[in-house]
Protein backbone atom coordinates (compact mmCIF):
# COMPACT_ATOMS: atom_id res chain seq x y z
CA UNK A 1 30.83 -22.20 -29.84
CA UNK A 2 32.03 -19.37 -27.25
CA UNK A 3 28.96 -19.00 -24.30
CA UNK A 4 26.99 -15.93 -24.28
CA UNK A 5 26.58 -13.33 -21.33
CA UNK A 6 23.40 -13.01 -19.84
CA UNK A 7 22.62 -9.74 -21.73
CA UNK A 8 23.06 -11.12 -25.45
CA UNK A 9 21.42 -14.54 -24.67
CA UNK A 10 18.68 -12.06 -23.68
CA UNK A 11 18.68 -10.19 -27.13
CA UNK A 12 19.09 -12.97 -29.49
CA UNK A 13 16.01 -15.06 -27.33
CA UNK A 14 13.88 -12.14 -26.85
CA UNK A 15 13.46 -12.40 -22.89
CA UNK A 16 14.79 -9.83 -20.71
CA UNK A 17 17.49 -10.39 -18.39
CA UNK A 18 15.21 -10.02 -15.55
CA UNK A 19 13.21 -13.57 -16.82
CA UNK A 20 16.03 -15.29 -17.54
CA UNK A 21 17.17 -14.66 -13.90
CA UNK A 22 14.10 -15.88 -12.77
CA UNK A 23 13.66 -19.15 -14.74
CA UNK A 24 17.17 -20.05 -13.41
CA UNK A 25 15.87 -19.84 -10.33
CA UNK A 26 12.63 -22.04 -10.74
CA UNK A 27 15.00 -24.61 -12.21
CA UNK A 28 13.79 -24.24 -15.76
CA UNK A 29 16.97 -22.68 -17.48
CA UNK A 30 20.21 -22.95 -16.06
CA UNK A 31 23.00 -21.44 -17.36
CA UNK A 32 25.71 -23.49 -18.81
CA UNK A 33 28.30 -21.66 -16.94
CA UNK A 34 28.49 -19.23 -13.78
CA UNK A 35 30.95 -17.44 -12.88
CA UNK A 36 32.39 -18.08 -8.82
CA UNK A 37 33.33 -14.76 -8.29
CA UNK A 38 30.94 -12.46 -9.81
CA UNK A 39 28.11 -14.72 -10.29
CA UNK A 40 27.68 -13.54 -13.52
CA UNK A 41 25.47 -16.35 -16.29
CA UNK A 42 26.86 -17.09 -19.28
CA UNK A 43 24.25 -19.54 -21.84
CA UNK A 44 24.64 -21.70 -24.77
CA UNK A 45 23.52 -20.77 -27.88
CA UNK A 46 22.04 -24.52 -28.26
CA UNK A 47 20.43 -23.23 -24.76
CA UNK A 48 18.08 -20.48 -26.97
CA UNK A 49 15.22 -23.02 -28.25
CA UNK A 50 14.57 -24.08 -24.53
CA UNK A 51 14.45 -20.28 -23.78
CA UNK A 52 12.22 -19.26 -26.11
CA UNK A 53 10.19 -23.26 -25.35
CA UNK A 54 10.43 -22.12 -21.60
CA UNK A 55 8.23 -18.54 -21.95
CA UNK A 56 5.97 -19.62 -24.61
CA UNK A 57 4.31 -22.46 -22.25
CA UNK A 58 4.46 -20.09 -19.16
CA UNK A 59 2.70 -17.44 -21.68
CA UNK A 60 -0.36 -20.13 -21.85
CA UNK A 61 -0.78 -21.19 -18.29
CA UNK A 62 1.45 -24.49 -18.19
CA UNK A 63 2.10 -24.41 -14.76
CA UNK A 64 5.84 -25.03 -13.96
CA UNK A 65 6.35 -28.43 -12.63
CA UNK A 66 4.59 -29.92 -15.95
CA UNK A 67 7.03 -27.34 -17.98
CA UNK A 68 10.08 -29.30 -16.14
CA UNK A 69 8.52 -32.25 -17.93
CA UNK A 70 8.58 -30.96 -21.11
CA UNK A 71 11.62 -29.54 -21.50
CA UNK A 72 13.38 -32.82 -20.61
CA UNK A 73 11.28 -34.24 -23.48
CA UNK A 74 12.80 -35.03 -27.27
CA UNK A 75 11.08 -32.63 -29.50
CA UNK A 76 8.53 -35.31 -30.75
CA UNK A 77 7.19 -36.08 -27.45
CA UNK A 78 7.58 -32.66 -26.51
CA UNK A 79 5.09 -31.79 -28.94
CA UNK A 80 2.75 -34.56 -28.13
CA UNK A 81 2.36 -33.38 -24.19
CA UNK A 82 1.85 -29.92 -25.09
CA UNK A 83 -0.83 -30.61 -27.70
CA UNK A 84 -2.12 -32.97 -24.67
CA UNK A 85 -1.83 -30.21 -22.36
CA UNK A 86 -3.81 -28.04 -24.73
CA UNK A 87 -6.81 -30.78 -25.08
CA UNK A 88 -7.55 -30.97 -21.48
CA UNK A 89 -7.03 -26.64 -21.40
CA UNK A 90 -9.74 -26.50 -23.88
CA UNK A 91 -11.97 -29.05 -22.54
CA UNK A 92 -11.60 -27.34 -18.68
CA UNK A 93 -12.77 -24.25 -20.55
CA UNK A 94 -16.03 -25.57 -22.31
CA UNK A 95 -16.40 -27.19 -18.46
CA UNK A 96 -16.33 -23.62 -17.00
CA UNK A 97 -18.50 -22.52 -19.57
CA UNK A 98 -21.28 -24.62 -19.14
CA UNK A 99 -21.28 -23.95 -15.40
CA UNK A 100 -21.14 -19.88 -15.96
CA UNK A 101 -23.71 -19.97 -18.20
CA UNK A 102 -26.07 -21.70 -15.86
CA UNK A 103 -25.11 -19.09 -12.88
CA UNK A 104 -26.04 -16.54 -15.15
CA UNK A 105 -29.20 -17.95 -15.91
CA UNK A 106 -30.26 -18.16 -12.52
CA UNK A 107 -29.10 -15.20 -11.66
CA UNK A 108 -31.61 -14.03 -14.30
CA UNK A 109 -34.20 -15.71 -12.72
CA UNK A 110 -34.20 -14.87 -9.46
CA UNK A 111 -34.08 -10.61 -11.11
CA UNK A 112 -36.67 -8.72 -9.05
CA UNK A 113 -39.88 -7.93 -11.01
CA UNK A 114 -40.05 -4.75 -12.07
CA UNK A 115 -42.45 -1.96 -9.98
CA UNK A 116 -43.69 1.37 -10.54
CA UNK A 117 -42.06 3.30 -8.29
CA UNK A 118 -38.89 5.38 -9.88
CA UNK A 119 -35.84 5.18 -7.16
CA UNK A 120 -34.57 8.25 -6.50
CA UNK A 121 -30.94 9.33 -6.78
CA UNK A 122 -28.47 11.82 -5.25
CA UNK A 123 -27.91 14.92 -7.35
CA UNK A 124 -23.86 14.30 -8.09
CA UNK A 125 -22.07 17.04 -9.70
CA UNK A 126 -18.68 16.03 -11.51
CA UNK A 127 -15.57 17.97 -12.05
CA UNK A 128 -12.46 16.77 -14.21
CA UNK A 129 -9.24 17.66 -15.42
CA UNK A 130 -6.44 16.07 -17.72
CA UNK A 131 -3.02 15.83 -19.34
CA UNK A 132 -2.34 14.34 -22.77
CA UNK A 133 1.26 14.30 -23.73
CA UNK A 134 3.22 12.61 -26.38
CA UNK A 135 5.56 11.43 -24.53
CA UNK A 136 8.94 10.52 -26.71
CA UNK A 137 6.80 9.00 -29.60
CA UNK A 138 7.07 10.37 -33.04
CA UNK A 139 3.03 10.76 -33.13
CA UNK A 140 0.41 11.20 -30.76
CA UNK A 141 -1.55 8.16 -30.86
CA UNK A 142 -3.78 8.74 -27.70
CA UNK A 143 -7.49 10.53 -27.34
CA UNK A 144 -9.41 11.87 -24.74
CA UNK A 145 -13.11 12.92 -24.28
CA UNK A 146 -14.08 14.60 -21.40
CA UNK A 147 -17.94 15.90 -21.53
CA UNK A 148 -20.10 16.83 -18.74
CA UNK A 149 -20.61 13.10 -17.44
CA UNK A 150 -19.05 11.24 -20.41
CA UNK A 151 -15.23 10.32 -19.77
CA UNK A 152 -13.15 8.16 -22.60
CA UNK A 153 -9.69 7.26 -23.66
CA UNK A 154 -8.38 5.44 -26.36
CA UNK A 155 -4.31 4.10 -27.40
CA UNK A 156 -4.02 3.39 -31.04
CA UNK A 157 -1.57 1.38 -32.54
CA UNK A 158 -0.24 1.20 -35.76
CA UNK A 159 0.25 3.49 -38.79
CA UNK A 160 -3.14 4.96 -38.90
CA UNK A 161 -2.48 8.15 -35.99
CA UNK A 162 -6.54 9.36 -35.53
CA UNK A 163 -8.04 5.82 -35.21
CA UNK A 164 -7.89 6.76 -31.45
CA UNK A 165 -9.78 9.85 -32.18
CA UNK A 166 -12.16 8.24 -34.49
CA UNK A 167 -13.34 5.86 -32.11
CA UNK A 168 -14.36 8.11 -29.69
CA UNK A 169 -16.01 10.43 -32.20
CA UNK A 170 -18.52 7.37 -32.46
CA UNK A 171 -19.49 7.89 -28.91
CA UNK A 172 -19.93 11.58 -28.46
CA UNK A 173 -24.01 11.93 -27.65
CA UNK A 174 -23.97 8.67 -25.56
CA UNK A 175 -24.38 10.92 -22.00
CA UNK A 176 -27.48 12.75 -23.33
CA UNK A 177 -29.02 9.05 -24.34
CA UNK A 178 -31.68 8.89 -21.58
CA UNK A 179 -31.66 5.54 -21.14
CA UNK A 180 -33.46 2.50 -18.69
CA UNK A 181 -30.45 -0.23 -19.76
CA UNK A 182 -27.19 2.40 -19.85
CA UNK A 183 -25.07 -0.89 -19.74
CA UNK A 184 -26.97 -1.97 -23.38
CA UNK A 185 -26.47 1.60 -24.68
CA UNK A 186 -22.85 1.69 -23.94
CA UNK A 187 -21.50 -1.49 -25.00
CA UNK A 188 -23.86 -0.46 -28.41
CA UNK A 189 -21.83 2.35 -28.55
CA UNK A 190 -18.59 0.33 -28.70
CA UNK A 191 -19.26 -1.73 -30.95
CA UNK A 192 -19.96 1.23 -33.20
CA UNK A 193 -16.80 2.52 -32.42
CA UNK A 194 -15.15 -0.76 -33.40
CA UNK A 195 -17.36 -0.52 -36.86
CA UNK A 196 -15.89 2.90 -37.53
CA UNK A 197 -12.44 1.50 -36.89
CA UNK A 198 -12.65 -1.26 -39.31
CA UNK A 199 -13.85 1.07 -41.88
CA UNK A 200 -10.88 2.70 -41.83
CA UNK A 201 -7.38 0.92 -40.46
CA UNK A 202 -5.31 -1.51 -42.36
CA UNK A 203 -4.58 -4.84 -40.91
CA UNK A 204 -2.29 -3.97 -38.39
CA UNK A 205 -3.81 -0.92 -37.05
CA UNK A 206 -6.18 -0.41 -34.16
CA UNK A 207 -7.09 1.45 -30.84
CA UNK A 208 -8.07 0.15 -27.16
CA UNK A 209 -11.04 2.16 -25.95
CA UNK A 210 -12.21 2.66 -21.88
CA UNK A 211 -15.27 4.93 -21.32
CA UNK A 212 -17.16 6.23 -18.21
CA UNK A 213 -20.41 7.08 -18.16
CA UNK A 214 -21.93 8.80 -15.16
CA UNK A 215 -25.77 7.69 -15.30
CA UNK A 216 -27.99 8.49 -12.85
CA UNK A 217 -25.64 8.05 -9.14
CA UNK A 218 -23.57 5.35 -11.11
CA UNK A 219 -20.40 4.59 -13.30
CA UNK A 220 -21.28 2.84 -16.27
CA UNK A 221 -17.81 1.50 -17.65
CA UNK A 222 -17.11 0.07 -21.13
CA UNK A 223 -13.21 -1.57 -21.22
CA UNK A 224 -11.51 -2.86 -24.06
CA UNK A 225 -7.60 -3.12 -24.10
CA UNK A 226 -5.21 -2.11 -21.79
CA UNK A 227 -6.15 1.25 -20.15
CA UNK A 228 -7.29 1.29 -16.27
CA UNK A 229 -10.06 3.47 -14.53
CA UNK A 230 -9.23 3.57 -10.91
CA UNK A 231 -11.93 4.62 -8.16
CA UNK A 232 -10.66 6.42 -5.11
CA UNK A 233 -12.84 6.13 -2.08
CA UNK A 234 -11.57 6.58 1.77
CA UNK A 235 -8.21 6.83 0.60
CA UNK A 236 -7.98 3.50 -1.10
CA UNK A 237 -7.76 2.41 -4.64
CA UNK A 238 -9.37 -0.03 -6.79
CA UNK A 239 -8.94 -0.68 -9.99
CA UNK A 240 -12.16 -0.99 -12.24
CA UNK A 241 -10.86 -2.58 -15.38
CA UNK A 242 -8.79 -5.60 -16.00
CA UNK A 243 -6.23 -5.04 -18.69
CA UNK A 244 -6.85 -7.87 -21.84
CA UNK A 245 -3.58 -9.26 -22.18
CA UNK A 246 -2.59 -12.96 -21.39
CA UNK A 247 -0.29 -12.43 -18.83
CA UNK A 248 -2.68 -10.38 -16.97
CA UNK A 249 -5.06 -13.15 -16.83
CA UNK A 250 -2.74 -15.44 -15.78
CA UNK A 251 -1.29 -13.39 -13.09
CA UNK A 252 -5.38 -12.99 -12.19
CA UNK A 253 -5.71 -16.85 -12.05
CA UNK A 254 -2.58 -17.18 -9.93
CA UNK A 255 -1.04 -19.19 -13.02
CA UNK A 256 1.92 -16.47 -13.47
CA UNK A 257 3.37 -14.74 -10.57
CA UNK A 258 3.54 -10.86 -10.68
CA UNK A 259 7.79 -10.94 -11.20
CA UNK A 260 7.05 -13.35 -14.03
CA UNK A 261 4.57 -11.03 -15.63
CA UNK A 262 6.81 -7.85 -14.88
CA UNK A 263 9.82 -9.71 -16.70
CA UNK A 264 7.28 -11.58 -19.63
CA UNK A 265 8.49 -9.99 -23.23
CA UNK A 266 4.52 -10.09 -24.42
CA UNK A 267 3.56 -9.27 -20.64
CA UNK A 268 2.33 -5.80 -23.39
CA UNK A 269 0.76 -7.80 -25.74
CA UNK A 270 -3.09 -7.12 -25.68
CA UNK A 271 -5.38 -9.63 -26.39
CA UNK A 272 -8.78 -7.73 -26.89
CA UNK A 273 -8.48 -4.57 -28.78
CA UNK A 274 -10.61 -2.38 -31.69
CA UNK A 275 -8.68 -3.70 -34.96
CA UNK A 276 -9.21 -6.21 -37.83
CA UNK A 277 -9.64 -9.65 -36.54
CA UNK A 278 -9.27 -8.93 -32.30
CA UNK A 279 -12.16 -9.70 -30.12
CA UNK A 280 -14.18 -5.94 -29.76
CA UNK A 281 -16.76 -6.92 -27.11
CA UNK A 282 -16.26 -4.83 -24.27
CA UNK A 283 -15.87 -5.39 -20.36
CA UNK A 284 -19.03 -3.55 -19.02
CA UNK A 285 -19.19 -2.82 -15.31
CA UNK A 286 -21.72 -0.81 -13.07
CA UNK A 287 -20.54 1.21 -9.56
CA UNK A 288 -22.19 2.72 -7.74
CA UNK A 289 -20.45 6.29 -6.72
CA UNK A 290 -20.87 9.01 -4.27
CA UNK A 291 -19.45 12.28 -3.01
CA UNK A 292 -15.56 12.26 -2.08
CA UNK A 293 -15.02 9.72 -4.92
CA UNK A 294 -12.37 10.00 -7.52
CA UNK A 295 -12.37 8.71 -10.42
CA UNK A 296 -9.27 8.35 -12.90
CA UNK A 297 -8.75 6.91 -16.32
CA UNK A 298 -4.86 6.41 -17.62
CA UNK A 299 -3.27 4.99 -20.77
CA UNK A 300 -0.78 2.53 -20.59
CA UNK A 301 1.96 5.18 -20.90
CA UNK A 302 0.69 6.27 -16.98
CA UNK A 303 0.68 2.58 -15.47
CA UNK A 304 3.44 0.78 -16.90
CA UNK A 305 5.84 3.90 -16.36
CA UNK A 306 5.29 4.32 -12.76
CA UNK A 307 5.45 2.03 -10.47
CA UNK A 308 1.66 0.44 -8.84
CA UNK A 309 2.47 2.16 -5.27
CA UNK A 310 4.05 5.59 -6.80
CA UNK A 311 1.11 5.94 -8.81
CA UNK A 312 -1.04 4.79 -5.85
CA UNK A 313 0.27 7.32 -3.48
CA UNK A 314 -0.31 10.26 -6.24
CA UNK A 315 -4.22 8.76 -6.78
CA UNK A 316 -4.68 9.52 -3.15
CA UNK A 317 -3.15 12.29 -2.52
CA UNK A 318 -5.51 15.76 -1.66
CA UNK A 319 -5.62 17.97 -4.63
CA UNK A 320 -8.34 19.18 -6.70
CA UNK A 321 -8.36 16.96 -10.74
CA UNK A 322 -6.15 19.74 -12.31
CA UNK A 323 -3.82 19.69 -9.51
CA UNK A 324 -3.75 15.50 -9.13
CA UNK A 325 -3.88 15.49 -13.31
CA UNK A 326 -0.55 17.56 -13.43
CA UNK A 327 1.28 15.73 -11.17
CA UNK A 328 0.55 12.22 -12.69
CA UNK A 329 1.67 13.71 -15.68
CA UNK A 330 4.82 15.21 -14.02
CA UNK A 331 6.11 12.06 -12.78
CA UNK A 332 5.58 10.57 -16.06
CA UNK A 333 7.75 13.02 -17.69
CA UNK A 334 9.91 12.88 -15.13
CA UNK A 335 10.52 8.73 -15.83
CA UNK A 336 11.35 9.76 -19.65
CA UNK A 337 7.88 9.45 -21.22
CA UNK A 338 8.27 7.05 -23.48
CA UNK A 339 4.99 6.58 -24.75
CA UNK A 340 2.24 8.72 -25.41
CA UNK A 341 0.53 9.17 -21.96
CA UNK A 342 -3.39 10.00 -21.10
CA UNK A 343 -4.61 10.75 -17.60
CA UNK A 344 -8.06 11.91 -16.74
CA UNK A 345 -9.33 13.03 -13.25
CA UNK A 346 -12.86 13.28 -12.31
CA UNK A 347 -14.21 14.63 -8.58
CA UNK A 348 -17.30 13.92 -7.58
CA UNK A 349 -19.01 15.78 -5.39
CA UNK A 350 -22.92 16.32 -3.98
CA UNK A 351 -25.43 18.85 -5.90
């Protein structure tokens, strides 16, 4: 059978030419032919079950040397070391478990008792702007709320347009909660979110959901999906939220390298998301914020259109939230906008 360039071995295996680049050069999938001149790769058709083999077990963690194992393997054994691989995965994790647990616990333990004294906090004052575009999608799927100290977006998926919009009905209220656990309130107010949600999608419908809640000289953040809140302070980012996809795990536990994850065909593929049968509990984090911070929420149609340092360099730049809002959103459109996008802006400032 005639050998395939590089760009329909790509197609008919569902990697991008990019990874199949890259495994060729970690030794995991040579081509069968290259040409001396141009250097172009031409594959084997019998090559597309090792393709396909190759970023499934990089999609789980296997790291590569016991991949070059595998692959050598006849399918029977094959199986049998990946099933073995997958024991030992699953026992590591109860392991880790265990060990967590107990840090929490002591962590609870050693909790300072509680006094009567109330501490005080600064008076903050917040200010925000946004964009919400469409993008080239046939249906705006994205939702915003922006309240006096009450910041949320949400990215549905599916066939079901509002579920975005319905989710974050569910948490309008939540900033005038007065409140000694904010952290408890919020995540409650997720998971009635999520109950809303399955009230109403089909199967195959659903909506991430990232909140900020400004409570008392903090951010109180609720995370579930793939949207980011970034914090701006001295000119420097960091990112608040961790998007819930594999690869972004295993790019966090140094188990996938970032030019694996950027070339990964399910590098999108959310793990952790409002819709019938995904995990719903929330990431919940607590930061402390001051004056001359900046605060900024984007859908994934922000981040994974512009590049980490263009987006970086825009975050930081001077500019009051309509001004850094619009040109977030500028650059986006400028890229193509191909998905909905979402990007909120909040300055804070004293009094």
């Amino acid at each position: 059978m005639a050998l395939m360039n590089i760009g329909d071995f790509a197609g008919e295996s569902g990697l991008s030419a990019k990874a199949l680049r890259l495994y060729d050069e970690l030794g995991l999938l040579t081509p069968a032919e290259v040409d001396p001149f141009n250097g172009y790769r031409r594959y084997a058709p019998a090559q597309l079950p090792r393709a396909r083999l190759v970023a499934g077990l990089r999609l789980v963690g296997m790291p590569l040397a016991r991949i070059r194992q595998v692959i050598l393997l006849p399918d029977e054994a094959a199986a049998v070391e990946i099933e073995a691989y997958w024991r030992q995965a699953e026992a590591d994790h109860a392991s880790r478990r265990t060990t967590l647990v107990g840090l929490v616990a002591r962590m609870h333990e050693r909790k300072t008792p509680m006094n009567t004294t109330h501490p005080t906090h600064p008076e903050l004052t917040a200010s925000a702007a946004h964009r919400h575009r469409q993008g080239a999608r046939r249906s705006q799927q994205d939702a915003v709320l922006t309240g006096a100290g009450l910041f949320a977006v949400a990215d549905g998926f599916g066939n079901h347009d509002d579920v975005s919009s319905r989710a974050l009905e569910t948490l309008v209220g939540l900033e005038d909660c007065h409140t000694t656990d904010p952290a408890a309130e919020i995540e409650a107010a997720v998971a009635r979110a999520a109950a809303a949600v399955l009230e109403e999608v089909a199967e195959s419908d659903g909506t991430t959901l990232t909140a900020l809640w400004l409570h008392q000289g903090s951010a109180i953040t609720a995370h579930v999906g793939d949207a980011r809140i970034h914090l701006v302070r001295d000119g420097t980012v960091r990112r608040l939220t961790r998007d819930h996809t594999m690869v972004a795990e295993l790019v966090a536990e140094g188990r996938l390298n970032e030019e694996e994850a950027a070339a990964h065909p399910k590098r999108m593929l959310i793990n952790r998301a409002l819709a019938p049968g995904a995990p719903s509990v929330p990431d919940i984090g607590l930061t402390t914020v001051r004056p001359g911070d900046r605060l900024v929420l984007t859908t994934d149609g922000v981040h994974s259109v512009l590049q980490a340092a263009e987006l970086d360099e825009m975050l930081v730049a001077p500019g009051d939230p309509d001004t850094v809002a619009a040109r977030i959103s500028a650059a986006v459109e400028d890229a193509g906008a191909p998905d909905n996008h979402t990007v909120v802006v909040i300055a804070i400032s004293e009094g």
